[in-house]
C-alpha atoms as a PDB file:
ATOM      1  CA  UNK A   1     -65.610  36.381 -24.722  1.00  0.00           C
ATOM      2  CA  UNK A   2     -62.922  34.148 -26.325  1.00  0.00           C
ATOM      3  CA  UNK A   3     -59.701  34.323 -25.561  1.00  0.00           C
ATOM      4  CA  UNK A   4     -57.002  33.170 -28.088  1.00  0.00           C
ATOM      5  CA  UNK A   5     -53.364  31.833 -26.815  1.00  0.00           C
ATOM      6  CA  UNK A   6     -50.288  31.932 -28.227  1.00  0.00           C
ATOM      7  CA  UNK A   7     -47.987  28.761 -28.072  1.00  0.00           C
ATOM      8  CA  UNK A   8     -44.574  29.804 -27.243  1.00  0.00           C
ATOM      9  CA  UNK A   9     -42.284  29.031 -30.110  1.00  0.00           C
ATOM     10  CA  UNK A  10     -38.778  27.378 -29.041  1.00  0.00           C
ATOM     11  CA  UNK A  11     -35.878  26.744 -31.252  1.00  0.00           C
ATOM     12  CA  UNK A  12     -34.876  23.536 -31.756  1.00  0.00           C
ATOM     13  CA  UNK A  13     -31.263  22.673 -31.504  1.00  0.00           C
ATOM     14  CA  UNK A  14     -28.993  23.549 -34.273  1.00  0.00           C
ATOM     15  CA  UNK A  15     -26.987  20.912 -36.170  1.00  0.00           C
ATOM     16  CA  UNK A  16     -22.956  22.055 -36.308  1.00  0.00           C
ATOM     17  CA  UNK A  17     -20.910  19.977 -37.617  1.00  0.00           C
ATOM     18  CA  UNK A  18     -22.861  16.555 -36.171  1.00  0.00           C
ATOM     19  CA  UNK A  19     -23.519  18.516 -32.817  1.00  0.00           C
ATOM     20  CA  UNK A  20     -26.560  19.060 -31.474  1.00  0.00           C
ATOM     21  CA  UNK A  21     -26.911  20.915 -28.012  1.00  0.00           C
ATOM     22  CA  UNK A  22     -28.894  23.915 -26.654  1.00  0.00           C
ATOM     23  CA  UNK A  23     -27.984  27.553 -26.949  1.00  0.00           C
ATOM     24  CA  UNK A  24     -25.797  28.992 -26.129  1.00  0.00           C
ATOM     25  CA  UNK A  25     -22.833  26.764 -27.218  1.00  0.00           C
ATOM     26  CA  UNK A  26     -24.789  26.769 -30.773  1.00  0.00           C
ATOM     27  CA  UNK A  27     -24.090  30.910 -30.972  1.00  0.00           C
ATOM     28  CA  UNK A  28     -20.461  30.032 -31.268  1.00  0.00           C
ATOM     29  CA  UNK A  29     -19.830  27.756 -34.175  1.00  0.00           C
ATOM     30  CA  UNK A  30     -15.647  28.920 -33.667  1.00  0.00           C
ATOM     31  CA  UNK A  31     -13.718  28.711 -30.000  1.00  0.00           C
ATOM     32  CA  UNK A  32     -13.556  32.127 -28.550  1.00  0.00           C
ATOM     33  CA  UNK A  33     -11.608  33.342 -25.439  1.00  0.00           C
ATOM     34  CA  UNK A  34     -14.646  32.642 -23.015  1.00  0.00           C
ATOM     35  CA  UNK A  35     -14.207  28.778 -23.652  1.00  0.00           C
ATOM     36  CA  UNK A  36     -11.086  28.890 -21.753  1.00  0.00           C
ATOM     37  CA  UNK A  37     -11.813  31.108 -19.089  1.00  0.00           C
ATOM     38  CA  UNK A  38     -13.258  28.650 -16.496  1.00  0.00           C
ATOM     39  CA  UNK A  39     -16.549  30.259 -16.340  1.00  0.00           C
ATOM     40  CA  UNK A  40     -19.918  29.227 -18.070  1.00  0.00           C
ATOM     41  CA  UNK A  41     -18.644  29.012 -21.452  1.00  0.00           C
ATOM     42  CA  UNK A  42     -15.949  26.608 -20.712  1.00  0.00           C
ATOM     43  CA  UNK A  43     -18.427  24.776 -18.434  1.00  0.00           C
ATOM     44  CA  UNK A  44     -20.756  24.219 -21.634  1.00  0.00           C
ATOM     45  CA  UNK A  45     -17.727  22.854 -23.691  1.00  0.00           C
ATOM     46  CA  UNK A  46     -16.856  20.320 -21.424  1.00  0.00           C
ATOM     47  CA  UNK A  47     -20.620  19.166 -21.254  1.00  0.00           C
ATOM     48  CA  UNK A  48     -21.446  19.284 -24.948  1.00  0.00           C
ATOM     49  CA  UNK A  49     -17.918  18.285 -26.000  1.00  0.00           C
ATOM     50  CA  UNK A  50     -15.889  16.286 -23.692  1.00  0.00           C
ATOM     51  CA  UNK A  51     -18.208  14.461 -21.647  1.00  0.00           C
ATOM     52  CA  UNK A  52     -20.309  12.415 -24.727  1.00  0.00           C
ATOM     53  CA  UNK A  53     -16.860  11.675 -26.025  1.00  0.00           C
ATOM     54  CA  UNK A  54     -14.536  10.625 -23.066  1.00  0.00           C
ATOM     55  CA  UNK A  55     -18.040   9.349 -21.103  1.00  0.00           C
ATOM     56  CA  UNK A  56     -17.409   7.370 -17.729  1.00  0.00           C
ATOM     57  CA  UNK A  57     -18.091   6.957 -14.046  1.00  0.00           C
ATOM     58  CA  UNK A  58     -14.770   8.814 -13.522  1.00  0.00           C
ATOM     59  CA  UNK A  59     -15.724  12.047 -14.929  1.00  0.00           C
ATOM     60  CA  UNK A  60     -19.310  12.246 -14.112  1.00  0.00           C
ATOM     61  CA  UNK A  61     -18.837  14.647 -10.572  1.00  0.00           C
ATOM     62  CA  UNK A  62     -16.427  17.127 -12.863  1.00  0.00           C
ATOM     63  CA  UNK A  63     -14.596  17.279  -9.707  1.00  0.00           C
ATOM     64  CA  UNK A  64     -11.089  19.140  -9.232  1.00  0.00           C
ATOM     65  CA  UNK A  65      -9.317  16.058  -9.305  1.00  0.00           C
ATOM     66  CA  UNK A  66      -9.770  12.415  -9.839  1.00  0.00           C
ATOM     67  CA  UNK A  67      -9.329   9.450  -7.315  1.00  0.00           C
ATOM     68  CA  UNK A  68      -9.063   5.987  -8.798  1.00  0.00           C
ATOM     69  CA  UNK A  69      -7.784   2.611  -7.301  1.00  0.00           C
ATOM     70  CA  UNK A  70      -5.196   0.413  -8.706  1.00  0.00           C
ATOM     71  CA  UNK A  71      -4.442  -3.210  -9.134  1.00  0.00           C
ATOM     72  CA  UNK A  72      -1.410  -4.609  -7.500  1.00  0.00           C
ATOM     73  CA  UNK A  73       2.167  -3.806  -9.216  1.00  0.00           C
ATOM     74  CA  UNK A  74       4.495  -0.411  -9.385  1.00  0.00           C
ATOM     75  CA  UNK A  75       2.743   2.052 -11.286  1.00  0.00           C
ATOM     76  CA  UNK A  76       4.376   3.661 -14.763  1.00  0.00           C
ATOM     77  CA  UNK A  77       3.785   7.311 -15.878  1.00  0.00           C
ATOM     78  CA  UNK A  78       4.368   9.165 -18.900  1.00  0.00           C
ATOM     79  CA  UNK A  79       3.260  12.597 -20.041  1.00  0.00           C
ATOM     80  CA  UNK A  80       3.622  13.754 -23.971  1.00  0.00           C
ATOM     81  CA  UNK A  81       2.550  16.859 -26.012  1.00  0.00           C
ATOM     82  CA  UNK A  82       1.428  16.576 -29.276  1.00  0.00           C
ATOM     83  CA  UNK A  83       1.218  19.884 -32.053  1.00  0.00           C
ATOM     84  CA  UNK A  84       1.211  18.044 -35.216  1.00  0.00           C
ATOM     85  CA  UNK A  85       0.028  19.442 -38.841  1.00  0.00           C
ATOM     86  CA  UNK A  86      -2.464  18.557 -39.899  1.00  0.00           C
ATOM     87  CA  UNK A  87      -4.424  17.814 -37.287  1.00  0.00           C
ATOM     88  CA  UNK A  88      -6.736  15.310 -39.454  1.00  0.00           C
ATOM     89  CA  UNK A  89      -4.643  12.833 -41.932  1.00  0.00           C
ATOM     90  CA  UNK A  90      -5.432   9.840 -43.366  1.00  0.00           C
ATOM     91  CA  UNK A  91      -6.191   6.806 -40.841  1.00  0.00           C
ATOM     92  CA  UNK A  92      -6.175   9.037 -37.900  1.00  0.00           C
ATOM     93  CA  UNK A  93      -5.822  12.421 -36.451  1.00  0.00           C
ATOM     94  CA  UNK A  94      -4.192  14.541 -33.562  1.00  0.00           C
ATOM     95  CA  UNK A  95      -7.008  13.124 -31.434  1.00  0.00           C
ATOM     96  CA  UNK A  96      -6.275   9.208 -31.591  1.00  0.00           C
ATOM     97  CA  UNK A  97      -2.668  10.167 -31.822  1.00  0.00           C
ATOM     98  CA  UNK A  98      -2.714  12.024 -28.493  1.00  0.00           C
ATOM     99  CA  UNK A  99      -3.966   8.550 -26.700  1.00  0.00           C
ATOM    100  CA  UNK A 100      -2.329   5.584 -28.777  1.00  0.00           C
ATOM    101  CA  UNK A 101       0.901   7.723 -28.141  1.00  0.00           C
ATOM    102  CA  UNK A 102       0.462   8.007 -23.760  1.00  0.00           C
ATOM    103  CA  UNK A 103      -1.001   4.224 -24.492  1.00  0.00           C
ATOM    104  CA  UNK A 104       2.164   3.145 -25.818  1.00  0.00           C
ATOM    105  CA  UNK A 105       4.852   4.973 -23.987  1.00  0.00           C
ATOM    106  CA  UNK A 106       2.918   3.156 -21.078  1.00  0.00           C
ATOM    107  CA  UNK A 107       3.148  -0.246 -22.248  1.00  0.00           C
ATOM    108  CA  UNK A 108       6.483   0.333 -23.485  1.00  0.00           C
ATOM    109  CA  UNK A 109       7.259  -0.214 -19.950  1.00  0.00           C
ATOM    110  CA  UNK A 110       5.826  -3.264 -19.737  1.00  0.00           C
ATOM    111  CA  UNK A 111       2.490  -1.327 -18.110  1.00  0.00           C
ATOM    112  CA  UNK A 112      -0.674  -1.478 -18.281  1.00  0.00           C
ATOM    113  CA  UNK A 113      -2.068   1.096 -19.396  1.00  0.00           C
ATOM    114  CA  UNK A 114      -5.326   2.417 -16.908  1.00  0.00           C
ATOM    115  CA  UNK A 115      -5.673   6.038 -17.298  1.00  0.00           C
ATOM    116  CA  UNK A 116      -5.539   9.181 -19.166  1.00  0.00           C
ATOM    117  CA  UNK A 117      -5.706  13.056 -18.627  1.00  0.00           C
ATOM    118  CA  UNK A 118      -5.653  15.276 -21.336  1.00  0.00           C
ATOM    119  CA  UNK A 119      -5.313  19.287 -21.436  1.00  0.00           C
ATOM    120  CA  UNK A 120      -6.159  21.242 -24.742  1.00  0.00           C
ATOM    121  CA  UNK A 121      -4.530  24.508 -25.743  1.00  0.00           C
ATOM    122  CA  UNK A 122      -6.865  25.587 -28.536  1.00  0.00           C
ATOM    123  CA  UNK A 123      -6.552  28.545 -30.288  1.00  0.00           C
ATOM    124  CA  UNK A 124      -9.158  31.600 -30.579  1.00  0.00           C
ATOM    125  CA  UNK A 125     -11.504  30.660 -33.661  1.00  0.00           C
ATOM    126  CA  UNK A 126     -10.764  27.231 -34.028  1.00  0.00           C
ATOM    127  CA  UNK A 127     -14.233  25.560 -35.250  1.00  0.00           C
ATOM    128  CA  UNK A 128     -16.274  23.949 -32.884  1.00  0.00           C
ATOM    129  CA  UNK A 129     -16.761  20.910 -35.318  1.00  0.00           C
ATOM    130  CA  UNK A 130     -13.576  20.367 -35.674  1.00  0.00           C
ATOM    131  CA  UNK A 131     -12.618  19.548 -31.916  1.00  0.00           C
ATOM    132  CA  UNK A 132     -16.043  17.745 -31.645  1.00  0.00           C
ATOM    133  CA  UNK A 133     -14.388  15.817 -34.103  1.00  0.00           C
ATOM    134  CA  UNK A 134     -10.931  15.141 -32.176  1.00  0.00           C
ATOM    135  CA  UNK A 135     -12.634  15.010 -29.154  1.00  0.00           C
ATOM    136  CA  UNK A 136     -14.242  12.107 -30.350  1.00  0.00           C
ATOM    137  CA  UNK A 137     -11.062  10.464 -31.921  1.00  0.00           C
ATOM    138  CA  UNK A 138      -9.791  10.360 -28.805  1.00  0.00           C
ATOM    139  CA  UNK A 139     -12.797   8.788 -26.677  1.00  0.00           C
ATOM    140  CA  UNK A 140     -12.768   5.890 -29.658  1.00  0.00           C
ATOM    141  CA  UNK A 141      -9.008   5.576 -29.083  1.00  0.00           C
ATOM    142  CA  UNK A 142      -9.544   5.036 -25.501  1.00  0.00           C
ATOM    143  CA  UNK A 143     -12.041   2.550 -25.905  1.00  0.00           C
ATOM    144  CA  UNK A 144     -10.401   0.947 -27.961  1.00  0.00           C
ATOM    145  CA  UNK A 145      -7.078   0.651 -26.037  1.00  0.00           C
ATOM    146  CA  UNK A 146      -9.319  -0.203 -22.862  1.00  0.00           C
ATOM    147  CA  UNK A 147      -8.677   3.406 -20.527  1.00  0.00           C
ATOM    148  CA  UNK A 148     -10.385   6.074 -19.230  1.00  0.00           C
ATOM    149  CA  UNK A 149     -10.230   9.580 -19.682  1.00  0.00           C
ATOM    150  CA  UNK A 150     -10.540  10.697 -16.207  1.00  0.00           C
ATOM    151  CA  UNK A 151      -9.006  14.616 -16.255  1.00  0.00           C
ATOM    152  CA  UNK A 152      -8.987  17.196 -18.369  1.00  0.00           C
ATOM    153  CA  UNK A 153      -7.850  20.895 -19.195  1.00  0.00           C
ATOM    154  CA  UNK A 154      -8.846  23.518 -21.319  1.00  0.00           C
ATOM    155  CA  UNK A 155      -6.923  26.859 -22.187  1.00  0.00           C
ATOM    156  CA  UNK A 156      -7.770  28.968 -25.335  1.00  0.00           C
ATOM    157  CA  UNK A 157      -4.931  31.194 -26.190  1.00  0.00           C
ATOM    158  CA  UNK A 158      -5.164  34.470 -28.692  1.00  0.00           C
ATOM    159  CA  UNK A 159      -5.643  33.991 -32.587  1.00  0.00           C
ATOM    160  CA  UNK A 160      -2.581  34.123 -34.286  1.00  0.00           C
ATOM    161  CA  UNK A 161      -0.636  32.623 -30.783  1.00  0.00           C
ATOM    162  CA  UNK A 162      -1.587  28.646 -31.826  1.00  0.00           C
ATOM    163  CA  UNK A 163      -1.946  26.129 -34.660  1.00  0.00           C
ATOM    164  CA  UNK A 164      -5.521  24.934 -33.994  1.00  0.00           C
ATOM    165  CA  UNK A 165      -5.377  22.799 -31.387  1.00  0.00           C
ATOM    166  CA  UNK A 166      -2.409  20.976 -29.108  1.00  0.00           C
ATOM    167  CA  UNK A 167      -3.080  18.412 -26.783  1.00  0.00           C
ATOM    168  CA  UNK A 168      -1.225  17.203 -23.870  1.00  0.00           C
ATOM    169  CA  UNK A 169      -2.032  13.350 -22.514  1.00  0.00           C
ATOM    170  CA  UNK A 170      -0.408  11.904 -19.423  1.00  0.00           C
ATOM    171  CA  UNK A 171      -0.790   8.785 -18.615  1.00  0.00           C
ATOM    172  CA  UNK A 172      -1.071   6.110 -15.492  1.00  0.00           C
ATOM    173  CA  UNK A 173      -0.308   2.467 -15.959  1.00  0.00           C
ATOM    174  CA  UNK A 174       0.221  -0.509 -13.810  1.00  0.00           C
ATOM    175  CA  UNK A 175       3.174  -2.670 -13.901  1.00  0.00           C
ATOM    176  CA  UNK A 176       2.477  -6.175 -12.643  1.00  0.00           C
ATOM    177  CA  UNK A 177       4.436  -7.788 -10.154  1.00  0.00           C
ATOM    178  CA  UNK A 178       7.231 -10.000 -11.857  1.00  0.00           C
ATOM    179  CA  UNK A 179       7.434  -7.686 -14.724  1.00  0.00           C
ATOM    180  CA  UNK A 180      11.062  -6.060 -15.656  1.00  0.00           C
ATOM    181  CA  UNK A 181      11.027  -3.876 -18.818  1.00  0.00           C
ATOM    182  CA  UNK A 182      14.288  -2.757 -19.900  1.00  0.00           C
ATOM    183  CA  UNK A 183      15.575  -1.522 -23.296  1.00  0.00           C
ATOM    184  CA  UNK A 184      18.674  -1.937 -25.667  1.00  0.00           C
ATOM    185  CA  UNK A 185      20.138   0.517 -27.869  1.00  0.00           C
ATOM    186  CA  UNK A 186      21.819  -0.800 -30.965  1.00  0.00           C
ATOM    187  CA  UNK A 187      23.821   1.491 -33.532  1.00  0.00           C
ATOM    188  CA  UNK A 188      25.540   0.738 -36.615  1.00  0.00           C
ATOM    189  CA  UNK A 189      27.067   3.657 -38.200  1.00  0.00           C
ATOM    190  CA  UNK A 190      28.422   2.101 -41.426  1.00  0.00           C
ATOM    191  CA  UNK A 191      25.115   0.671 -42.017  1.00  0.00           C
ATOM    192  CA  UNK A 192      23.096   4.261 -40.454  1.00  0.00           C
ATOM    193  CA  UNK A 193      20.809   2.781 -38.774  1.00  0.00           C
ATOM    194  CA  UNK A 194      19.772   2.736 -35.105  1.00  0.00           C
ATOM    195  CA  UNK A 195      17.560  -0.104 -33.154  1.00  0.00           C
ATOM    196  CA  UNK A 196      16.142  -0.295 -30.404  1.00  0.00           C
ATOM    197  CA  UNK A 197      15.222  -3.646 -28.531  1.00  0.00           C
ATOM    198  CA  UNK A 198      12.782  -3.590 -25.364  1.00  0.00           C
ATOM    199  CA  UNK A 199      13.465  -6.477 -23.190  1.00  0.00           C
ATOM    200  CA  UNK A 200      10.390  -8.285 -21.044  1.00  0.00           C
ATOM    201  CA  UNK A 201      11.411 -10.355 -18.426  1.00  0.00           C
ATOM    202  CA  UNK A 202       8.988 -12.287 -16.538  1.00  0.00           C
ATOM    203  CA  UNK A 203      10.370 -13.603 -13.371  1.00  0.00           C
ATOM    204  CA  UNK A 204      10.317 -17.456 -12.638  1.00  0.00           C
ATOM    205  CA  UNK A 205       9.444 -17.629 -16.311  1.00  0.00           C
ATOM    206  CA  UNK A 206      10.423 -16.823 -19.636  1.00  0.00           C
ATOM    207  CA  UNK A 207      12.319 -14.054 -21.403  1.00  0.00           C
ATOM    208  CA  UNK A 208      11.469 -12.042 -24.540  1.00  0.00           C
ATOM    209  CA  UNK A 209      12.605  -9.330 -27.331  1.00  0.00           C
ATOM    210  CA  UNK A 210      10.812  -7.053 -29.615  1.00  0.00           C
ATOM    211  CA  UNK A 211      12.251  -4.846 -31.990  1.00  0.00           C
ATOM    212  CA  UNK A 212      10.507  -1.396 -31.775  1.00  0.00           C
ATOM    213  CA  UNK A 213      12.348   1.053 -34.013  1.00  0.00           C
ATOM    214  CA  UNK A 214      14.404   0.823 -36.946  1.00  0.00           C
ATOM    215  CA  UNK A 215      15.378   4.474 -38.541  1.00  0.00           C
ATOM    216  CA  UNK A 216      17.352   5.537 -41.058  1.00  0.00           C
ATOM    217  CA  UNK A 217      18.730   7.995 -38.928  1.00  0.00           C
ATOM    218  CA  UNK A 218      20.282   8.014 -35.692  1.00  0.00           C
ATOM    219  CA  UNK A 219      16.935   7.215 -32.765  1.00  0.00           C
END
């Protein structure tokens, strides 16, 4: 008697929008509620999304928290929200924004800046592409500004209750010892204009200015 087999057919993944990953993330080309629920929706988001684009040693347990060490110095923070329109602009969008802006409030201090967290408010239907896409802004941005990503947060909030996406970075950054940062406000109303002068000081040896800001309105 012969006995005929049938190979099991299985799917192979779908592209969306330059992302490839098994089902189930591939059902849901647009964020639903379930992303931001904690559960194993959101759990498949971070691992298809977040973790190819922030990748290091820091995130790989997906831990509660994050423990890192720190060179020698005081340590500078600074937190910042970002809900600009459009999201994607020429040169850039809300994805490289949200780390070169954490990366230079740090410095800005005269830190240097180690490491980032970043929570996402995204809003219900908000194409998956399209944070695959910021997501991956942002791990470029970090590599390029030498940090880490080491945190993260995810909260998806009703249709209609958003504007996309927002992101929130916060940043840590280490202040050598020696370094002073301090800053000087200059106005001139007659001329309207406003600048603002950050002042390095480097104990023992040298001083230095640099201009930051000049607006035409009051800074």
């Amino acid at each position: 008697m012969k006995i005929e087999t049938e190979k099991a057919q299985v799917e192979p993944p779908v592209e969306l929008g330059g992302l490839s990953c098994p089902l189930p993330l591939q059902d849901y080309p647009n964020v639903i509620l379930g992303h931001g629920g904690g559960g194993k929706l959101s759990s498949e988001l971070v691992e298809h999304i977040f973790l190819p684009a922030f990748e290091n040693d820091y995130l790989a347990g997906l831990g509660d928290s994050t423990v890192f060490d720190v060179h020698e110095g005081r340590l500078a923070f600074s937190t910042d929200s970002y809900v600009v329109q459009p999201l994607f602009f020429p040169g850039g969008s809300i994805g490289d924004l949200a780390v070169n802006g954490t990366v230079n409030d740090l410095s800005m201090s005269g830190a240097r800046p180690q490491y980032l967290s970043a929570g996402f408010i995204i809003e219900e239907g908000f194409p998956i592409a399209q944070l695959k896409k910021i997501a991956d802004d942002m791990g470029a941005a970090a590599r390029n500004a030498g940090v880490a990503i080491i945190a993260g947060d995810t909260k998806v909030v009703e249709k209609g209750h958003g504007d996309g996406c927002y992101i929130n970075t916060a940043g840590v950054g280490v202040v050598p010892i020696g370094i002073l940062a301090a800053f000087i406000s200059l106005k001139e109303p007659t001329l309207g204009f406003s600048l603002i002068v950050m002042v390095v000081i480097i104990f023992g040896t040298r001083m230095g200015g640099t201009a930051l800001m000049q607006s035409g309105s009051e800074v």
